[in-house]
PDB file of N, CA and C in Angstrom:
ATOM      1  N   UNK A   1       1.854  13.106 -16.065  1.00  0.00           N
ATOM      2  CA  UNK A   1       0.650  13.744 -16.547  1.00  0.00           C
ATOM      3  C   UNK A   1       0.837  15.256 -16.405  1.00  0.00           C
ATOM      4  N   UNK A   2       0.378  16.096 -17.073  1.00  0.00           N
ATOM      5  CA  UNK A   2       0.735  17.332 -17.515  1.00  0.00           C
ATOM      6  C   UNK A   2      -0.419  18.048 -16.812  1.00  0.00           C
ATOM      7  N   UNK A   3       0.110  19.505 -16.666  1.00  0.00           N
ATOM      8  CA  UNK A   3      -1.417  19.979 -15.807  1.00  0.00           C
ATOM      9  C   UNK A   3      -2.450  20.456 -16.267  1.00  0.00           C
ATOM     10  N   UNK A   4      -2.389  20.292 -17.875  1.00  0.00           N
ATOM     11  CA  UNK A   4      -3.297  20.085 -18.585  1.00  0.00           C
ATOM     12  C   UNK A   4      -4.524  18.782 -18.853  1.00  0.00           C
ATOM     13  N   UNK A   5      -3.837  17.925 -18.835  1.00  0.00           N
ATOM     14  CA  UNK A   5      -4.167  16.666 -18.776  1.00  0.00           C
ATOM     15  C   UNK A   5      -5.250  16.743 -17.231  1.00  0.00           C
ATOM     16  N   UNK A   6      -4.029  16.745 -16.552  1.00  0.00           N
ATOM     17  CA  UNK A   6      -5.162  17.015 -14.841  1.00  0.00           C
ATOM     18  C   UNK A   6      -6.680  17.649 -14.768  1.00  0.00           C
ATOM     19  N   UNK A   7      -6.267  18.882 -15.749  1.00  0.00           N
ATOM     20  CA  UNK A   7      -7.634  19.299 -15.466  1.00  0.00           C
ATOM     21  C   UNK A   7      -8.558  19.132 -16.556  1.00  0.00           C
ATOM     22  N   UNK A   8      -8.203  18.204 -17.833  1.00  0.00           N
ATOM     23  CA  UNK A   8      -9.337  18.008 -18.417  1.00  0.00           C
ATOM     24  C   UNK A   8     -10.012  16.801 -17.570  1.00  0.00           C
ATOM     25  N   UNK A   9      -8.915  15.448 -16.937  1.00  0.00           N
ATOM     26  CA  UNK A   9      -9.834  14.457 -16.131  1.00  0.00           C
ATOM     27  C   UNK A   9     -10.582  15.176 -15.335  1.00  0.00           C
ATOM     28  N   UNK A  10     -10.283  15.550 -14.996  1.00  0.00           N
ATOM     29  CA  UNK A  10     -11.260  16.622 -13.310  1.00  0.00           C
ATOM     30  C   UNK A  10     -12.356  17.098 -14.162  1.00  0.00           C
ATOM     31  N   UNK A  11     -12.171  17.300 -15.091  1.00  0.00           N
ATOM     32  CA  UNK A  11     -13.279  17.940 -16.199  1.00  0.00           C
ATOM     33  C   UNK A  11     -14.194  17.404 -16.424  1.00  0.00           C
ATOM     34  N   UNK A  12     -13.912  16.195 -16.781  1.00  0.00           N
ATOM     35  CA  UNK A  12     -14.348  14.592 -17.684  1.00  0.00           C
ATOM     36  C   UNK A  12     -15.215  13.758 -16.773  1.00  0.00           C
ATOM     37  N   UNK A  13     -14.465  13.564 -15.459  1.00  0.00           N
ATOM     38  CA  UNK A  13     -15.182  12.949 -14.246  1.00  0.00           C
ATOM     39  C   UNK A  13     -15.991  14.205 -13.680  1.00  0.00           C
ATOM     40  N   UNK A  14     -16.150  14.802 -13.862  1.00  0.00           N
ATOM     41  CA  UNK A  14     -16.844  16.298 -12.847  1.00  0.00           C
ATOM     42  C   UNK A  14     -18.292  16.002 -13.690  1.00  0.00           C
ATOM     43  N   UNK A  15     -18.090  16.249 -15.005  1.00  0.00           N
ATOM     44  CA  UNK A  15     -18.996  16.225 -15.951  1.00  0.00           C
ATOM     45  C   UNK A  15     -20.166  14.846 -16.317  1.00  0.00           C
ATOM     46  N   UNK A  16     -19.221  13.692 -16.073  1.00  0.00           N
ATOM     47  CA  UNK A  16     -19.859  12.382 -16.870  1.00  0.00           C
ATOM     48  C   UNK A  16     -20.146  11.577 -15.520  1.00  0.00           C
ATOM     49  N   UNK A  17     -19.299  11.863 -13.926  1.00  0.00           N
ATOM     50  CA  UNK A  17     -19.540  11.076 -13.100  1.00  0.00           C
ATOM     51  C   UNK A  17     -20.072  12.129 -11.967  1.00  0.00           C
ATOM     52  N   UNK A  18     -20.011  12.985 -12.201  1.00  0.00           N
ATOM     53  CA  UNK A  18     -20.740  14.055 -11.324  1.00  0.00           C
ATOM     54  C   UNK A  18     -20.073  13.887  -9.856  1.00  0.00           C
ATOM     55  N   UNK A  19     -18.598  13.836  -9.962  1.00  0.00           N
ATOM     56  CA  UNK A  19     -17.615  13.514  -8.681  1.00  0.00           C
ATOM     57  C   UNK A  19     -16.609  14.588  -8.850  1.00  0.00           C
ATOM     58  N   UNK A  20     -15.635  15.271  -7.868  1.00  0.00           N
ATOM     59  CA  UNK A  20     -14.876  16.095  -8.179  1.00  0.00           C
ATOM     60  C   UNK A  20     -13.492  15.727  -8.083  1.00  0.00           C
ATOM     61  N   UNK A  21     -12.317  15.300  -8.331  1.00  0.00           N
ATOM     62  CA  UNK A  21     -11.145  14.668  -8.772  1.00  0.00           C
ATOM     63  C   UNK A  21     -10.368  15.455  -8.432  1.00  0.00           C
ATOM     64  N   UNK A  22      -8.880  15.690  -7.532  1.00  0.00           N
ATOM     65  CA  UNK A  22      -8.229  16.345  -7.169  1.00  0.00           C
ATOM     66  C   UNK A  22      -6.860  15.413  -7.415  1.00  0.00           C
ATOM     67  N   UNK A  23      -5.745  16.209  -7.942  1.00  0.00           N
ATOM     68  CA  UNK A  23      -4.303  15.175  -8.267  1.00  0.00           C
ATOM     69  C   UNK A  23      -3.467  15.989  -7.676  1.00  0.00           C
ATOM     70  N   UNK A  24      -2.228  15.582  -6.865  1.00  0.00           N
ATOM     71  CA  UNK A  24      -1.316  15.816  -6.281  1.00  0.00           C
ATOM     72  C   UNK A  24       0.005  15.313  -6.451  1.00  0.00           C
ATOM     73  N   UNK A  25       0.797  16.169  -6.525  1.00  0.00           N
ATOM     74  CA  UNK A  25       2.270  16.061  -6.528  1.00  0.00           C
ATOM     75  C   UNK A  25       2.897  14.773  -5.959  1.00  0.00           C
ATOM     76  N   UNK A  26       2.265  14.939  -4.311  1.00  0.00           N
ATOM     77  CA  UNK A  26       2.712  14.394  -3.086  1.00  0.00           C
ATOM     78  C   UNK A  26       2.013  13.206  -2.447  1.00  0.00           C
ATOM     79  N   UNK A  27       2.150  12.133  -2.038  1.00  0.00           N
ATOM     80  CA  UNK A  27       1.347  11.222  -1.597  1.00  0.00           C
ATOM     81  C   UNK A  27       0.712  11.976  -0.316  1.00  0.00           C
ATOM     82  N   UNK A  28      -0.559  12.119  -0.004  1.00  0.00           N
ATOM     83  CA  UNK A  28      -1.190  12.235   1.095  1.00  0.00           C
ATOM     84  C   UNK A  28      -1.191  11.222   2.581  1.00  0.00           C
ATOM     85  N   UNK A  29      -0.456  11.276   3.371  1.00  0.00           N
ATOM     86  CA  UNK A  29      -0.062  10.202   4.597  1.00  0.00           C
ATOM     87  C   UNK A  29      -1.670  10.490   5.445  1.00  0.00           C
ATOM     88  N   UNK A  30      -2.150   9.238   5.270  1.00  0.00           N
ATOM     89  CA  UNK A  30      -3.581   9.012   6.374  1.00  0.00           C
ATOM     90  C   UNK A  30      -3.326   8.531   7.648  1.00  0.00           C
ATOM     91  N   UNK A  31      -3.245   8.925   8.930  1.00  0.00           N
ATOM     92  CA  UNK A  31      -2.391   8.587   9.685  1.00  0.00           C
ATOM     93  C   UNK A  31      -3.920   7.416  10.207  1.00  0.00           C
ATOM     94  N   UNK A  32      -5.072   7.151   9.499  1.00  0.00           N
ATOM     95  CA  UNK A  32      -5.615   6.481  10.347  1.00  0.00           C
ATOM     96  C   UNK A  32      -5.277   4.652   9.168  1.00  0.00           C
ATOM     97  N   UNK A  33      -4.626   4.986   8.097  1.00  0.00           N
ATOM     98  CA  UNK A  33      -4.118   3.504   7.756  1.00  0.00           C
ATOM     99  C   UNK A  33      -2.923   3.175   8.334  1.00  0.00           C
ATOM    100  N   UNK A  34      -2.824   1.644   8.124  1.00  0.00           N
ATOM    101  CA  UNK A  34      -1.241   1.327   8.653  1.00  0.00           C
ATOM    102  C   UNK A  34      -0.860   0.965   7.537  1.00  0.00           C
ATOM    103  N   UNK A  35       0.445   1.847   7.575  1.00  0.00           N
ATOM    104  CA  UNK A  35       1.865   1.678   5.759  1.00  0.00           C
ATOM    105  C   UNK A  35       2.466   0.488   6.366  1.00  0.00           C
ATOM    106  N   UNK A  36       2.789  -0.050   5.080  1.00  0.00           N
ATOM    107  CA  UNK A  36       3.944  -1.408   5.102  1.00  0.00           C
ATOM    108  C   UNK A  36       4.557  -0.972   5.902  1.00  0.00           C
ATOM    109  N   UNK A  37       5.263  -0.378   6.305  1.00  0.00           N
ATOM    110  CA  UNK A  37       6.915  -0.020   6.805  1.00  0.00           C
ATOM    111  C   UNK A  37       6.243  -0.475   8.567  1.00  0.00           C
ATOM    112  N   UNK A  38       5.552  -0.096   8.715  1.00  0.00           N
ATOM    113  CA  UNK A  38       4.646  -0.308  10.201  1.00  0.00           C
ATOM    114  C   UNK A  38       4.403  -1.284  10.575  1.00  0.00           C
ATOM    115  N   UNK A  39       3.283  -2.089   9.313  1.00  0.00           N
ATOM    116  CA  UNK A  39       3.190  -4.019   9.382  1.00  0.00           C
ATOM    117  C   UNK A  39       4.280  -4.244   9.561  1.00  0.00           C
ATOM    118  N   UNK A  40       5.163  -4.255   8.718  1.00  0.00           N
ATOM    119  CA  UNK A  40       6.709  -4.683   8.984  1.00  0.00           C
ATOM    120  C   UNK A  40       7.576  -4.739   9.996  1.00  0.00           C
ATOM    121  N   UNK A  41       7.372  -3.729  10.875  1.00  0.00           N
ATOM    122  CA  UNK A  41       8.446  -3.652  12.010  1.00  0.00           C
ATOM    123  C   UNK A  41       7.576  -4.606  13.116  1.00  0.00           C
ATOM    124  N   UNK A  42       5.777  -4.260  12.983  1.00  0.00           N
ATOM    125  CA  UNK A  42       5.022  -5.016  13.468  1.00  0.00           C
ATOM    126  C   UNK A  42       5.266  -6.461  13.652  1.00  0.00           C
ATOM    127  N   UNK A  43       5.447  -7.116  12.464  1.00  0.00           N
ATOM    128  CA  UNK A  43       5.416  -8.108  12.192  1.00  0.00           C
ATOM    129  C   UNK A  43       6.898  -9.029  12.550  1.00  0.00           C
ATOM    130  N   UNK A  44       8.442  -8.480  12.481  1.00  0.00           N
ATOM    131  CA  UNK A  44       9.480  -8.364  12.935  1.00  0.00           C
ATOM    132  C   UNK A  44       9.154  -8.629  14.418  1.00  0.00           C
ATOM    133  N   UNK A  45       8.489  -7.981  15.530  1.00  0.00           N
ATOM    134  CA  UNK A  45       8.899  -8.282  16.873  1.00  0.00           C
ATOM    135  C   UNK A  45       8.395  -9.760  16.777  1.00  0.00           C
ATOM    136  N   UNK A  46       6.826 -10.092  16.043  1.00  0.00           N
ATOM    137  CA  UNK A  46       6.002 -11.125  16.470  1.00  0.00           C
ATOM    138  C   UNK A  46       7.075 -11.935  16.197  1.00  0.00           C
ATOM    139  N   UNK A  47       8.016 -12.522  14.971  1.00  0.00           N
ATOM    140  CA  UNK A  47       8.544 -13.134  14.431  1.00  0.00           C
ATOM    141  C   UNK A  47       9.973 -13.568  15.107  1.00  0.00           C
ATOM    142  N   UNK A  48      10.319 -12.467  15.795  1.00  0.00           N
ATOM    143  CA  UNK A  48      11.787 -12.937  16.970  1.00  0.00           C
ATOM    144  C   UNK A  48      10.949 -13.685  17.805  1.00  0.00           C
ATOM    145  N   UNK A  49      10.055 -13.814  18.124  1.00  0.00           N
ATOM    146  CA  UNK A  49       9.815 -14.981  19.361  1.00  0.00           C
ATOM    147  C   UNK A  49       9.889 -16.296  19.143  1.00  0.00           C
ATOM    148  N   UNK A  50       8.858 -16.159  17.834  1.00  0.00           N
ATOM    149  CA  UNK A  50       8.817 -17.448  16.873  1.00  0.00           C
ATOM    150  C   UNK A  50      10.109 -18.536  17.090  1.00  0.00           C
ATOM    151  N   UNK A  51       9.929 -19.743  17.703  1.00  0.00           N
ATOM    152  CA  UNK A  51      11.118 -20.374  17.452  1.00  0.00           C
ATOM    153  C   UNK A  51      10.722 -21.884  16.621  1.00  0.00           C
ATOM    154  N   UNK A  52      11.560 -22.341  15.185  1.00  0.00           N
ATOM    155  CA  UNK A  52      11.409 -23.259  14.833  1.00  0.00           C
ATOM    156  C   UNK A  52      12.186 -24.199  14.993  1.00  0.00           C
ATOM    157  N   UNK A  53      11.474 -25.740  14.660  1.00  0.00           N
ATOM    158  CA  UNK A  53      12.482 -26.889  14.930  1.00  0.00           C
ATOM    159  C   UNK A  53      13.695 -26.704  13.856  1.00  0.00           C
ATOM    160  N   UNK A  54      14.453 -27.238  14.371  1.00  0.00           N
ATOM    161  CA  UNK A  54      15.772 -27.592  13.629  1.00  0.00           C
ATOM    162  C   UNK A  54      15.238 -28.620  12.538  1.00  0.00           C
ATOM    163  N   UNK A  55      16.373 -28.269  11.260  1.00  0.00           N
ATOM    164  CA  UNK A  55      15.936 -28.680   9.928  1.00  0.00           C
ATOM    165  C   UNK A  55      14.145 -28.367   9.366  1.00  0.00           C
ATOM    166  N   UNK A  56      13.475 -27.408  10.026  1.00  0.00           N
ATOM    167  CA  UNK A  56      12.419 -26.979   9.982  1.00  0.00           C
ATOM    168  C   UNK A  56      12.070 -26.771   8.356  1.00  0.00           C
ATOM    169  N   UNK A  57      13.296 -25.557   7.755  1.00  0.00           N
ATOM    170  CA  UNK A  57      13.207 -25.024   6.540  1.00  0.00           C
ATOM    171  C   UNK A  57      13.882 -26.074   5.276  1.00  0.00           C
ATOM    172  N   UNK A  58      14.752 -26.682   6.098  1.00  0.00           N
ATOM    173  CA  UNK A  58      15.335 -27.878   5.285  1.00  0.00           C
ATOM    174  C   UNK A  58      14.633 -28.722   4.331  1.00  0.00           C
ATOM    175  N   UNK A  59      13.124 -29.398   4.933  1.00  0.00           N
ATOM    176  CA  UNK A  59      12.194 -30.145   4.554  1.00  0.00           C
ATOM    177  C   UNK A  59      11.542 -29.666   3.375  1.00  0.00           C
ATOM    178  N   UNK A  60      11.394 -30.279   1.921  1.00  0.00           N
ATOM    179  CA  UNK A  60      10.679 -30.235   1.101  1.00  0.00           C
ATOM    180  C   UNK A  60       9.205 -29.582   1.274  1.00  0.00           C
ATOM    181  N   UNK A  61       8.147 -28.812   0.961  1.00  0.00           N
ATOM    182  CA  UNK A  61       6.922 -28.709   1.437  1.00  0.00           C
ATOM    183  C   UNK A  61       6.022 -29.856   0.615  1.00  0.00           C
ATOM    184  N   UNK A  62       6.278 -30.105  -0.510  1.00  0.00           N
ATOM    185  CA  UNK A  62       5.453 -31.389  -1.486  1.00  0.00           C
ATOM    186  C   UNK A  62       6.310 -31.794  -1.613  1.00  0.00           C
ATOM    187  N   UNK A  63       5.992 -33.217  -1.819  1.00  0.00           N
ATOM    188  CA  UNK A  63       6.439 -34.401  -2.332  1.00  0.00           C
ATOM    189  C   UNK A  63       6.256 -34.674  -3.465  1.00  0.00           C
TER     190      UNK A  63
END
């Protein structure tokens, strides 16, 4: 999107939704969400404990 483009939306929504619209280059990091990469490593420790039976994954889930 062109930075023309940018500022007619900002224009468009300013005007018709009476909200003010700001676009950025850069993703903004919210340090109060948690990013995948976080669940993930999260989710990694829970999962080494985890121990399944043998032939566990082997088994069909339906019949």
């Amino acid at each position: 999107m062109t930075a023309e483009e940018k500022r007619a939306k900002e224009k468009e929504y300013l005007e018709k939704y009476n909200i003010r619209v700001t676009y950025s280059d850069t993703p903004i990091l919210d340090n109060t969400r948690v990013y995948f990469s976080k669940k993930l490593e999260r989710a990694n420790k829970i999962l080494k404990k985890v121990h399944f039976p043998e032939g566990f994954f082997n088994e069909p889930i339906c019949q």
